[in-house]
PDB file of N, CA and C in Angstrom:
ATOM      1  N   UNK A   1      -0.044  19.683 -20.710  1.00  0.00           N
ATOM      2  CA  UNK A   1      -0.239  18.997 -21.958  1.00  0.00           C
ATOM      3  C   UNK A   1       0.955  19.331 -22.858  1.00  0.00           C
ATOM      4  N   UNK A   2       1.368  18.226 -23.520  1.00  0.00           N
ATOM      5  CA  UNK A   2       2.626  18.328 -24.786  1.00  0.00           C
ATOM      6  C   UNK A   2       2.333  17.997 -25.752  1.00  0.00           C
ATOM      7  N   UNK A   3       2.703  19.398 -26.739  1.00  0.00           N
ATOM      8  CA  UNK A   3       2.459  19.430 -28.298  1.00  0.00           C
ATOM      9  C   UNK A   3       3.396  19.161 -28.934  1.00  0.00           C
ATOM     10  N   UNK A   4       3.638  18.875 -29.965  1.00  0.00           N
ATOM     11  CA  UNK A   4       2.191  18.194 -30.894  1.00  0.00           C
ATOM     12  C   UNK A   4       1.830  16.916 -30.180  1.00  0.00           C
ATOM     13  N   UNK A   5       0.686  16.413 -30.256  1.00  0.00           N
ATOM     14  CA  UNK A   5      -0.163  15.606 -29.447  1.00  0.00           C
ATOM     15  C   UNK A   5      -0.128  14.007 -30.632  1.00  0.00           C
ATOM     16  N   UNK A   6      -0.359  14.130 -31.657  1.00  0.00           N
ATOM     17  CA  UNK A   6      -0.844  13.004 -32.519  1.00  0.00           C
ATOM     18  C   UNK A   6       0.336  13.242 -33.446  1.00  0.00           C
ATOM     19  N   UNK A   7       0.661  14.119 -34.177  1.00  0.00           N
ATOM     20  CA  UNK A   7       1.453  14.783 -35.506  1.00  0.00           C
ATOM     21  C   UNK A   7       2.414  15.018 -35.452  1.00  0.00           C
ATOM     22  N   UNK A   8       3.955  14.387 -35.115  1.00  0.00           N
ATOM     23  CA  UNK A   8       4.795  14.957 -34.808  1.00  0.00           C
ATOM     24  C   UNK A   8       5.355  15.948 -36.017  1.00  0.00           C
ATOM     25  N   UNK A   9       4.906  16.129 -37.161  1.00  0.00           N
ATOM     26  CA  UNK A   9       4.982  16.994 -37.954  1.00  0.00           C
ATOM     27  C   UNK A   9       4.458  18.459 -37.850  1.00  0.00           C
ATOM     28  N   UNK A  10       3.650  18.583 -37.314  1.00  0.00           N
ATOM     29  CA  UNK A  10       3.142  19.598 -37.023  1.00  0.00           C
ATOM     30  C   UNK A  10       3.513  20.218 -35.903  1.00  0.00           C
ATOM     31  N   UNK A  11       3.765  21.877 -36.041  1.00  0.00           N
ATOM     32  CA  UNK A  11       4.434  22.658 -34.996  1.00  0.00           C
ATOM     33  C   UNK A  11       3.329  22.496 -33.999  1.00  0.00           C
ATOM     34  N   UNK A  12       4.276  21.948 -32.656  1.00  0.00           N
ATOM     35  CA  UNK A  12       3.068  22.210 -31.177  1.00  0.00           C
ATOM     36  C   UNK A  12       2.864  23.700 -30.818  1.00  0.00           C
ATOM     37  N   UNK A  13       3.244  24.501 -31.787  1.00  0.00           N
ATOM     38  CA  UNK A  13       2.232  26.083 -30.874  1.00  0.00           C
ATOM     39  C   UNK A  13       1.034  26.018 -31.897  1.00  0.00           C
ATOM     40  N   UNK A  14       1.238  25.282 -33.152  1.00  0.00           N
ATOM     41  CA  UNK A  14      -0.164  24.896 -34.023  1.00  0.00           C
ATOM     42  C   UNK A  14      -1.376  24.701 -33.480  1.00  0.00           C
ATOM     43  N   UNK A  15      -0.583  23.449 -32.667  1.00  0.00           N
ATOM     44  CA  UNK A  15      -1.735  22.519 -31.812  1.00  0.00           C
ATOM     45  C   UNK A  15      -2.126  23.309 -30.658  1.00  0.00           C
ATOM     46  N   UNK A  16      -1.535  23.777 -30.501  1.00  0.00           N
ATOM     47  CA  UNK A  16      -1.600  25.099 -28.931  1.00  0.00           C
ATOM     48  C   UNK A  16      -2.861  25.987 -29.251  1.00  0.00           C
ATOM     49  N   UNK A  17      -2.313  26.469 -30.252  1.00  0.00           N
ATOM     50  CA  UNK A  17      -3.281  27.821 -30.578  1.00  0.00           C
ATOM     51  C   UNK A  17      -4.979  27.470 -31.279  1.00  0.00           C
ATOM     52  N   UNK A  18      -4.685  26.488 -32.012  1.00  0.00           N
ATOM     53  CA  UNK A  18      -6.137  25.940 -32.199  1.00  0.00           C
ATOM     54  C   UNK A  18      -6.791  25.433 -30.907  1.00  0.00           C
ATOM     55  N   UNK A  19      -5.966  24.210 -29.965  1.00  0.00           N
ATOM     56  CA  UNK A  19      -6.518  23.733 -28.608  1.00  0.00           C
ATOM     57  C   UNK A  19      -7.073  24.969 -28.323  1.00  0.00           C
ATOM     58  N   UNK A  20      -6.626  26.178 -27.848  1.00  0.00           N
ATOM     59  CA  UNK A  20      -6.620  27.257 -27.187  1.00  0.00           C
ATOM     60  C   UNK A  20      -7.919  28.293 -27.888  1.00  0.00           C
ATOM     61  N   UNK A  21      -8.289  28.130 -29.312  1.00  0.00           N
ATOM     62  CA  UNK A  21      -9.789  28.408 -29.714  1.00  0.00           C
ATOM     63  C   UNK A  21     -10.695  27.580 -29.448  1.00  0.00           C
ATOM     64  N   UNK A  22     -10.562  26.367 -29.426  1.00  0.00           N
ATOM     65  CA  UNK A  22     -11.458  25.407 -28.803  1.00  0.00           C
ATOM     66  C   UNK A  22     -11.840  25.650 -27.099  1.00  0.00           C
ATOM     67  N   UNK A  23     -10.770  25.775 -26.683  1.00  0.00           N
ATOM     68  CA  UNK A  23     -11.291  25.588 -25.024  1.00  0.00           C
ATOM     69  C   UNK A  23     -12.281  27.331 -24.967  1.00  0.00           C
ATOM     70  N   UNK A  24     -11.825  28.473 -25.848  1.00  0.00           N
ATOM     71  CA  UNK A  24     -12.495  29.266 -25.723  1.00  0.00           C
ATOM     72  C   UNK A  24     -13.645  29.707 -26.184  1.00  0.00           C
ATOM     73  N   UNK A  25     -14.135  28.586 -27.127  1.00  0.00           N
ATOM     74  CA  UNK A  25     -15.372  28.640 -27.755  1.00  0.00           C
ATOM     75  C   UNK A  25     -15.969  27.974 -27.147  1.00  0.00           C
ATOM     76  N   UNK A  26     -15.377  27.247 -26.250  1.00  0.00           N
ATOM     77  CA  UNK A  26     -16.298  26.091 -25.234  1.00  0.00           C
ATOM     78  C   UNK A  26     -16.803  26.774 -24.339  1.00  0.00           C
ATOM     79  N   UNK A  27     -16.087  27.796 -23.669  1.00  0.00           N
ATOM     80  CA  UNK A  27     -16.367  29.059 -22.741  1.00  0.00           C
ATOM     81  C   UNK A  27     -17.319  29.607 -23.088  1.00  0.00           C
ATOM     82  N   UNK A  28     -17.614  30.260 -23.962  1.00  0.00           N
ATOM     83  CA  UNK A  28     -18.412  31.034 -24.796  1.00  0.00           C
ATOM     84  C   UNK A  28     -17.746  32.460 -24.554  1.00  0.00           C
ATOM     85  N   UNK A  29     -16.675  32.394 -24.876  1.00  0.00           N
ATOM     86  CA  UNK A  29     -15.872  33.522 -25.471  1.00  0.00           C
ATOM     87  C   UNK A  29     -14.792  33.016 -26.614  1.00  0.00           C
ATOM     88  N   UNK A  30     -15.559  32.873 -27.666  1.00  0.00           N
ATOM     89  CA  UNK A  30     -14.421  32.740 -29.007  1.00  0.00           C
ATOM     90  C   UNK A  30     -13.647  33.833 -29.641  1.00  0.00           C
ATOM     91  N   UNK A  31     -12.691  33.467 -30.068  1.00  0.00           N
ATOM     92  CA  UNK A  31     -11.878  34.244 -30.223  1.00  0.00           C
ATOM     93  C   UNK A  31     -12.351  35.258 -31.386  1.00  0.00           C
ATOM     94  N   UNK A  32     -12.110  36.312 -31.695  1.00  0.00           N
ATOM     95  CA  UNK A  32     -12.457  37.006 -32.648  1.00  0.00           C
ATOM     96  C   UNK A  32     -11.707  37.544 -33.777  1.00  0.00           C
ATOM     97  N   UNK A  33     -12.573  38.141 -34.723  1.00  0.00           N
ATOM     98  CA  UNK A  33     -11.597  38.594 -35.479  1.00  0.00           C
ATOM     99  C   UNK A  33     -12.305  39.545 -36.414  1.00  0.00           C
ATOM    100  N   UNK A  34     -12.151  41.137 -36.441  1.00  0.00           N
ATOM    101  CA  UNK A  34     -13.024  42.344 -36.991  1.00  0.00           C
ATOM    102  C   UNK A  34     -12.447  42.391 -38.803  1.00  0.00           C
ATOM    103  N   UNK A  35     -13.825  42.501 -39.282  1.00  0.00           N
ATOM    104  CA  UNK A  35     -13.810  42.623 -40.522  1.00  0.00           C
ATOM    105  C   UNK A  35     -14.011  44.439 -40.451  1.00  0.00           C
ATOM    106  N   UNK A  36     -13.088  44.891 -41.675  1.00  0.00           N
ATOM    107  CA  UNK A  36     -13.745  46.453 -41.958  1.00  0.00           C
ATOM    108  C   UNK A  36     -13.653  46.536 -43.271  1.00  0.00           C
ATOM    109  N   UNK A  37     -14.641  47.337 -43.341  1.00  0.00           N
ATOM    110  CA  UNK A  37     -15.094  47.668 -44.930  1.00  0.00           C
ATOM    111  C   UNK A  37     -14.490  48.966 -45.164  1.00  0.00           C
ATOM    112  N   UNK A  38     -14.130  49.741 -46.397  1.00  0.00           N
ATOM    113  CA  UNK A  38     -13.798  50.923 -46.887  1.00  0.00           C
ATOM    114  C   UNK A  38     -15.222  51.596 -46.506  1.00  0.00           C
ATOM    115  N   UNK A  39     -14.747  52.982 -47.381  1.00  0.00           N
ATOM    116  CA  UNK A  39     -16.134  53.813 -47.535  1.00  0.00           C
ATOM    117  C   UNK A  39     -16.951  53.453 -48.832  1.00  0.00           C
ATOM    118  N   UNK A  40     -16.244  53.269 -49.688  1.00  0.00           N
ATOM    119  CA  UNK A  40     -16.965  52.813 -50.374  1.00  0.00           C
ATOM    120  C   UNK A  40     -17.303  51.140 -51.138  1.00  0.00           C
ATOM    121  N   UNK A  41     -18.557  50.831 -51.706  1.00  0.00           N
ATOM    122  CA  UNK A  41     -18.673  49.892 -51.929  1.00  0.00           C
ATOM    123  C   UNK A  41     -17.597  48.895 -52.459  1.00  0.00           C
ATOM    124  N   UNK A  42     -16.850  49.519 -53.167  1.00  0.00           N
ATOM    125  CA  UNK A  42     -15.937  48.754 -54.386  1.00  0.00           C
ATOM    126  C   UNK A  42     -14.987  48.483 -53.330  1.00  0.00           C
ATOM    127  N   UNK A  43     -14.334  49.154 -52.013  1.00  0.00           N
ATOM    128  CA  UNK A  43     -13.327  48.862 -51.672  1.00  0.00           C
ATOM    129  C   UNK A  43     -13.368  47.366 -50.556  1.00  0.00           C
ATOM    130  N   UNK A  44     -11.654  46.926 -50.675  1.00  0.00           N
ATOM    131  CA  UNK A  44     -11.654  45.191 -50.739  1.00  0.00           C
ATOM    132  C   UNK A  44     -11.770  45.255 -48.830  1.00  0.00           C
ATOM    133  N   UNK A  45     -12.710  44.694 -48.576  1.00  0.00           N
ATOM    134  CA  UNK A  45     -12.444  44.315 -46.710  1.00  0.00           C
ATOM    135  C   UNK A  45     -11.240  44.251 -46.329  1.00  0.00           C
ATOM    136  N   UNK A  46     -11.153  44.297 -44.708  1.00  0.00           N
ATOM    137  CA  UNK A  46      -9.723  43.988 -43.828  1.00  0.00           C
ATOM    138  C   UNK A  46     -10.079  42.927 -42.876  1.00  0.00           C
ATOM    139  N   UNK A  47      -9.236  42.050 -42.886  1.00  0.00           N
ATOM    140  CA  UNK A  47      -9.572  41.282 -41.382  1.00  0.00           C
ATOM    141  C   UNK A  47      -8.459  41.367 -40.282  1.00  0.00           C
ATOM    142  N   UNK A  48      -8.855  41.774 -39.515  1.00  0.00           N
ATOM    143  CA  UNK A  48      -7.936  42.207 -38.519  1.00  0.00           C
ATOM    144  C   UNK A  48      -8.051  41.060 -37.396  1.00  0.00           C
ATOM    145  N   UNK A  49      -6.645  40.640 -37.176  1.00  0.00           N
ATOM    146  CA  UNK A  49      -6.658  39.195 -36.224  1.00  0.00           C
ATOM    147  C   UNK A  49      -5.672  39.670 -34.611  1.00  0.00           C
ATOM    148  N   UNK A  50      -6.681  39.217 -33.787  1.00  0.00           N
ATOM    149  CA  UNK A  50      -5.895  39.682 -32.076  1.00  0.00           C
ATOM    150  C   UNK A  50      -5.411  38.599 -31.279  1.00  0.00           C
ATOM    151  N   UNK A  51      -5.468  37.352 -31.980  1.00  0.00           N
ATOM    152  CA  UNK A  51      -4.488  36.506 -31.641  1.00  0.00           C
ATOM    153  C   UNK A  51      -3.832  35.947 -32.806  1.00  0.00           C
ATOM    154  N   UNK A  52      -3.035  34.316 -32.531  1.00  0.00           N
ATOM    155  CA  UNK A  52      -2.497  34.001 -33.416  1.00  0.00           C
ATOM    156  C   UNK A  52      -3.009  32.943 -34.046  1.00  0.00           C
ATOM    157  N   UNK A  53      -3.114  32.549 -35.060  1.00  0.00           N
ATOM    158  CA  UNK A  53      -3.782  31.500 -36.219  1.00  0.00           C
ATOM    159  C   UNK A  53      -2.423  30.411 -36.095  1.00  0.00           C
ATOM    160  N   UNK A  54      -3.121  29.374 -36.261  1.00  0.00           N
ATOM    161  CA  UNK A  54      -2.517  28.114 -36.333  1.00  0.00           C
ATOM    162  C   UNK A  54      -1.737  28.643 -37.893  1.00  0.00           C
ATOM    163  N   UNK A  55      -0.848  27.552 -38.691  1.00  0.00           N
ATOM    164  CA  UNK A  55      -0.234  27.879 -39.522  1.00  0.00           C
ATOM    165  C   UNK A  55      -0.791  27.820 -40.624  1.00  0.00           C
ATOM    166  N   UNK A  56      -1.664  26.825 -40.629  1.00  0.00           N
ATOM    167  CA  UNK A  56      -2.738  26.181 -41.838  1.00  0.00           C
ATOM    168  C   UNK A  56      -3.704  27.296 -42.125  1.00  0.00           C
ATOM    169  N   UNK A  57      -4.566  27.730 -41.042  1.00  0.00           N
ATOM    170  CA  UNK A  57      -5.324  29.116 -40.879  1.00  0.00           C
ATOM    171  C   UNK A  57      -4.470  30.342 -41.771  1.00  0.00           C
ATOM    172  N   UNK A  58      -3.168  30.245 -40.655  1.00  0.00           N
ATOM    173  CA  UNK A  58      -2.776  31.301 -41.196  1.00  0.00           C
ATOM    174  C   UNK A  58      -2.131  31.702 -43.002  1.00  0.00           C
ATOM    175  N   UNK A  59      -1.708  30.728 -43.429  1.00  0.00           N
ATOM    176  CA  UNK A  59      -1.558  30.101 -44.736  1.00  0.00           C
ATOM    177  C   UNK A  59      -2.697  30.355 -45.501  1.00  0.00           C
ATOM    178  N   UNK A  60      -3.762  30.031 -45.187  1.00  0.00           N
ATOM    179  CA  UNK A  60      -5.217  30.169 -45.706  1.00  0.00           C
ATOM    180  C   UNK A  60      -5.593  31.836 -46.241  1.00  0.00           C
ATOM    181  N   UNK A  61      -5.198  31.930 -44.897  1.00  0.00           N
ATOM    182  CA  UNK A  61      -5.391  33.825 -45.137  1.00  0.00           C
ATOM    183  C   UNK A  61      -4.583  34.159 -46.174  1.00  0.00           C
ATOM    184  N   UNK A  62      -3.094  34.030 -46.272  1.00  0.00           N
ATOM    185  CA  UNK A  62      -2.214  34.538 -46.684  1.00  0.00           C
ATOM    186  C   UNK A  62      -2.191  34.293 -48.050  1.00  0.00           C
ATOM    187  N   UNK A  63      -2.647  32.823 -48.718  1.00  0.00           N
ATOM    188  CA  UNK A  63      -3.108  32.540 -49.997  1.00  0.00           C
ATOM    189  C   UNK A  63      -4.237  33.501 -50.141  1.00  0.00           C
ATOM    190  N   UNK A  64      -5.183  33.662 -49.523  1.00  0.00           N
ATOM    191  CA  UNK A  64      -7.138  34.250 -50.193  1.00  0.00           C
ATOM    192  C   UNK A  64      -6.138  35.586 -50.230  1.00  0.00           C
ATOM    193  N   UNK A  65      -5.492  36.948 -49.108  1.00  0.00           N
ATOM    194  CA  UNK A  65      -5.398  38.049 -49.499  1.00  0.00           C
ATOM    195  C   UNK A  65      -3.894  38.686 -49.138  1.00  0.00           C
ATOM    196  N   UNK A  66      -3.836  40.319 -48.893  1.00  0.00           N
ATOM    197  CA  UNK A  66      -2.450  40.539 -48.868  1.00  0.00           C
ATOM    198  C   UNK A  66      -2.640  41.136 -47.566  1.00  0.00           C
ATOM    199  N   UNK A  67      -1.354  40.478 -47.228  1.00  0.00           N
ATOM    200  CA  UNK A  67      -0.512  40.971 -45.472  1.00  0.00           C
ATOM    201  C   UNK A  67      -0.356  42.575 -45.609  1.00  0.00           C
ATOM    202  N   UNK A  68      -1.119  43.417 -44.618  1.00  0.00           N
ATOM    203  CA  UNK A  68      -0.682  44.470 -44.066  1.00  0.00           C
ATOM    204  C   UNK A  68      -0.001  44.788 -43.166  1.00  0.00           C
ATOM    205  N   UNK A  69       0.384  46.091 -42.909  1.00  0.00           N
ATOM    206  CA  UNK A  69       1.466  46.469 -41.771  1.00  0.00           C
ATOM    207  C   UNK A  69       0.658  46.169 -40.793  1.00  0.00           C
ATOM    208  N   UNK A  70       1.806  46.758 -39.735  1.00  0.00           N
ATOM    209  CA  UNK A  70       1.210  47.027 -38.554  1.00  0.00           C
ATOM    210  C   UNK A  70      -0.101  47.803 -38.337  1.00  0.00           C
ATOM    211  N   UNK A  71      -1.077  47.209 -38.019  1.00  0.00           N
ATOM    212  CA  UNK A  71      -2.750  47.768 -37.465  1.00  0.00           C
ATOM    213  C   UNK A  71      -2.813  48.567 -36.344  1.00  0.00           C
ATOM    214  N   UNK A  72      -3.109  49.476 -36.137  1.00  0.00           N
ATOM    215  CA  UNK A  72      -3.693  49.853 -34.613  1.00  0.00           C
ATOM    216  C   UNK A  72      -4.429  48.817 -33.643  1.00  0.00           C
ATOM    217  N   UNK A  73      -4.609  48.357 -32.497  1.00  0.00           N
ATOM    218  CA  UNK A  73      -5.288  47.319 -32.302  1.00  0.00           C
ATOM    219  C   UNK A  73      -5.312  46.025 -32.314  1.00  0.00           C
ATOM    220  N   UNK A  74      -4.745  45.456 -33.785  1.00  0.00           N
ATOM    221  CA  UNK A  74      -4.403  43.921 -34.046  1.00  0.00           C
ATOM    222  C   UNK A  74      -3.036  43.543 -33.556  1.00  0.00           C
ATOM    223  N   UNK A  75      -3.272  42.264 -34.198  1.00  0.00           N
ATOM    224  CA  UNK A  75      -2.088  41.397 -34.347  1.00  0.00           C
ATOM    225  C   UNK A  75      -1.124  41.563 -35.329  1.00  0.00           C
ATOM    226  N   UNK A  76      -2.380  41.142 -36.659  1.00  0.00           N
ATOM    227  CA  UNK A  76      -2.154  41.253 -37.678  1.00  0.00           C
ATOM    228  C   UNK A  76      -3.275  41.392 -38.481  1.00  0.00           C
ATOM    229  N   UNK A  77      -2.483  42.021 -39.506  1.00  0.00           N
ATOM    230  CA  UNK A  77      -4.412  42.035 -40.489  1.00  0.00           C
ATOM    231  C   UNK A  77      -4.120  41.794 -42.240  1.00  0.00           C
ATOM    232  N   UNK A  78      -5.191  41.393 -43.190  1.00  0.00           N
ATOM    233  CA  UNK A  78      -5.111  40.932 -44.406  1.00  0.00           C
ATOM    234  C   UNK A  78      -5.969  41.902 -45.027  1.00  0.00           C
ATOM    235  N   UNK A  79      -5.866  42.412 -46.423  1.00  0.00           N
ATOM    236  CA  UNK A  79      -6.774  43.007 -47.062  1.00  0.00           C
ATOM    237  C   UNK A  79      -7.536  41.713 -47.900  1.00  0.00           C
ATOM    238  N   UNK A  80      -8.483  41.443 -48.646  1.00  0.00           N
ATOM    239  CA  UNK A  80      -9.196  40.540 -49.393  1.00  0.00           C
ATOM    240  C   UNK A  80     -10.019  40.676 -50.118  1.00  0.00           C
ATOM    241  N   UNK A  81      -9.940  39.948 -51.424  1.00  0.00           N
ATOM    242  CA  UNK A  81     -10.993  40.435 -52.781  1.00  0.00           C
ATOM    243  C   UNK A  81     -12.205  40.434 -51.796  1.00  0.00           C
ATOM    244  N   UNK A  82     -13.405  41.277 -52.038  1.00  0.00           N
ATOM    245  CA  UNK A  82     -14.833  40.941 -51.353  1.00  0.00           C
ATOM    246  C   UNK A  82     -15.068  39.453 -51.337  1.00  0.00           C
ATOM    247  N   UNK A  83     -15.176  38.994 -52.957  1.00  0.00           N
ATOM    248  CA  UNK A  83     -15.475  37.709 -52.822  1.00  0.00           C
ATOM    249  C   UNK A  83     -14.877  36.820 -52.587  1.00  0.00           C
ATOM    250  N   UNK A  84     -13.769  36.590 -51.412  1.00  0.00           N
ATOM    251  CA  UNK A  84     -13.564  35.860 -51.146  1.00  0.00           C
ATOM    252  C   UNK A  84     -13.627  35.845 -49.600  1.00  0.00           C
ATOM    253  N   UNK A  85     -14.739  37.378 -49.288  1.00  0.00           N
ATOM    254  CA  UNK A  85     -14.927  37.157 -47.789  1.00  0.00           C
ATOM    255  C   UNK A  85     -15.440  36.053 -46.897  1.00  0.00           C
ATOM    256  N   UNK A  86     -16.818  35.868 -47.654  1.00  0.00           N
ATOM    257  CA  UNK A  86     -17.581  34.783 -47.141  1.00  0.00           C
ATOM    258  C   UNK A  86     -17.020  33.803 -46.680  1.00  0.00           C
ATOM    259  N   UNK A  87     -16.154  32.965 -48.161  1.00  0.00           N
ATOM    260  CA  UNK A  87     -15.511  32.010 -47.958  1.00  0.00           C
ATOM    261  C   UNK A  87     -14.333  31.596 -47.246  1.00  0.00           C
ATOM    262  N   UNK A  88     -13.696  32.790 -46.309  1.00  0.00           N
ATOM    263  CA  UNK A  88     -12.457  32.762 -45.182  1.00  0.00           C
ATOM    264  C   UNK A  88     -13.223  33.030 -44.295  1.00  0.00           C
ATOM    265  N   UNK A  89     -14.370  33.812 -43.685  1.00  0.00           N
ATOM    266  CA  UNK A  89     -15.047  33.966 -43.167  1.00  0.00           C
ATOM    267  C   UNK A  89     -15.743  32.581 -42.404  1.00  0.00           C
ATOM    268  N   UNK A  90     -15.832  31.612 -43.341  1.00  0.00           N
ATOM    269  CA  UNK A  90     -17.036  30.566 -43.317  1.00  0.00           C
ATOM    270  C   UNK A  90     -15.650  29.730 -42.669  1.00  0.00           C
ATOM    271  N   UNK A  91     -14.556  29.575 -43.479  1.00  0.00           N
ATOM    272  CA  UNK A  91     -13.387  28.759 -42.813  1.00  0.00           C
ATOM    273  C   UNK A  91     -13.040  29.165 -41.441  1.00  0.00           C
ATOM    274  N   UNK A  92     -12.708  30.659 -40.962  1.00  0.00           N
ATOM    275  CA  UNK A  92     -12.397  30.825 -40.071  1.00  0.00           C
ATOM    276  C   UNK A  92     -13.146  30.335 -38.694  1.00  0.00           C
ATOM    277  N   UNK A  93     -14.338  30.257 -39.037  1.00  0.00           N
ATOM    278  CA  UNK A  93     -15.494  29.858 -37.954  1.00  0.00           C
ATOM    279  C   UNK A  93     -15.594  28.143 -38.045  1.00  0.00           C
ATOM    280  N   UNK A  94     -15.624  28.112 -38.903  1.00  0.00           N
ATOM    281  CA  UNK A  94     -15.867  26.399 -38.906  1.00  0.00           C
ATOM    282  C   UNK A  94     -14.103  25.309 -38.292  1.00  0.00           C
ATOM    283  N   UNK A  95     -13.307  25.896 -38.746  1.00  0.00           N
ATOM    284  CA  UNK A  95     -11.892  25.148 -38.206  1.00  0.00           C
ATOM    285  C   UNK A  95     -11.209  25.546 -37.023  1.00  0.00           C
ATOM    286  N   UNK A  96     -12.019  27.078 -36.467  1.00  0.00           N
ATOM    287  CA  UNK A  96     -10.981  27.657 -35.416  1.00  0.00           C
ATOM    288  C   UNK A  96     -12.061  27.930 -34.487  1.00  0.00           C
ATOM    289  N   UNK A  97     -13.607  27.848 -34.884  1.00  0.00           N
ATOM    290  CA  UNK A  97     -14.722  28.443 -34.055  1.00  0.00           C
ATOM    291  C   UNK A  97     -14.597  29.668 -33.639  1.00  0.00           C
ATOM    292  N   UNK A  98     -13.816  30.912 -34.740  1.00  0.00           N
ATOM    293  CA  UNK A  98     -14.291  32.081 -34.595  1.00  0.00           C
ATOM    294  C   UNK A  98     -15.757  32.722 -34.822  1.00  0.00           C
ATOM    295  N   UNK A  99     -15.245  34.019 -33.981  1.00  0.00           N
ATOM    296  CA  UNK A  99     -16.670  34.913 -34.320  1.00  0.00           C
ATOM    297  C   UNK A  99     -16.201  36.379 -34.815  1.00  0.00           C
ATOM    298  N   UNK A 100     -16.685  36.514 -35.822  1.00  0.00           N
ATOM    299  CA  UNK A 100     -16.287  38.161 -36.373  1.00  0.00           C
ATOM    300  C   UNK A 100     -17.126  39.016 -35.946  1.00  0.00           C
ATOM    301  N   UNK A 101     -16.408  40.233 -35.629  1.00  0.00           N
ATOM    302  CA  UNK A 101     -17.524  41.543 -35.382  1.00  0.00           C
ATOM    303  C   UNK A 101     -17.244  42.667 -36.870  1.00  0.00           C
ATOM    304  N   UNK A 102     -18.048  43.307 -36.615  1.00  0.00           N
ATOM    305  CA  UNK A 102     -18.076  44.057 -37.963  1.00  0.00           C
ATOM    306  C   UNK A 102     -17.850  45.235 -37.414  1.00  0.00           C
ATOM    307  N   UNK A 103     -16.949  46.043 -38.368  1.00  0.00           N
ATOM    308  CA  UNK A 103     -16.480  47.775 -37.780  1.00  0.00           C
ATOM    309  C   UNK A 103     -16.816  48.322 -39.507  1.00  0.00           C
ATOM    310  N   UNK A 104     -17.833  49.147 -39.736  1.00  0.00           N
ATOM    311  CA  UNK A 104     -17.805  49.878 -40.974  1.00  0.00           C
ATOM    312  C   UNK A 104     -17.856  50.986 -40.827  1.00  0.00           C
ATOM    313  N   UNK A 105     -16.702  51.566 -40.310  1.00  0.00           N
ATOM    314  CA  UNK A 105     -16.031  52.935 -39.892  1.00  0.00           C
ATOM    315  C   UNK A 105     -15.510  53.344 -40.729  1.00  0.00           C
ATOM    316  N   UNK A 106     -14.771  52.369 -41.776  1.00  0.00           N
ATOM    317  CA  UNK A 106     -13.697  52.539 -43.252  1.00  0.00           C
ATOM    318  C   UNK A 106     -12.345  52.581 -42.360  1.00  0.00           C
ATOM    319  N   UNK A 107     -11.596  52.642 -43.263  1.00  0.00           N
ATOM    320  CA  UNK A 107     -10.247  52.729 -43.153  1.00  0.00           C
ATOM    321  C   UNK A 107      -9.490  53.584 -42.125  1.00  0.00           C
TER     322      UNK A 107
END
């Protein structure tokens, strides 16, 4: 298959990497992506990502919170106001058919 498919505007590893959550949510292995909480209440979540986000996704993230270093484990990871977990949370699953696991180990 050759990307971009419909869009010649749009980067084909875009189209790649979303195709590529789709065929794996079809599997029933979607791709994931671990949220962690601090120790304490007040502190802002992490989302830690082990593959790569389309650009739009990834844009998304990068507007809601702030880019961290290098993670143990990830790809890449974002810190984020609480309240705006839900709502990247709710995007990430609905446009890419992720599934988050939860680690509240803290930091």
């Amino acid at each position: 298959m050759e990307f971009p498919v419909a869009d010649p505007v749009v980067p084909g590893r875009d189209e790649a990497w979303r195709y590529q959550a789709a065929v794996d949510a079809l599997r029933g292995t979607a791709q994931q992506f671990r949220i962690r909480r601090g120790n304490q209440p007040s502190d802002d979540p992490t989302l830690d990502f082990f593959s790569p986000l389309p650009g739009f996704a990834e844009r998304y993230v990068q507007f809601t919170g702030l880019a961290l270093g290098k993670t143990p484990g990830a790809l890449f990871s974002f810190r984020l106001p609480a309240a705006a977990l839900a709502d990247t949370t709710n995007f990430l699953t609905d446009m890419l058919w992720m599934t988050d696991q939860e680690d509240s180990s803290g930091d």
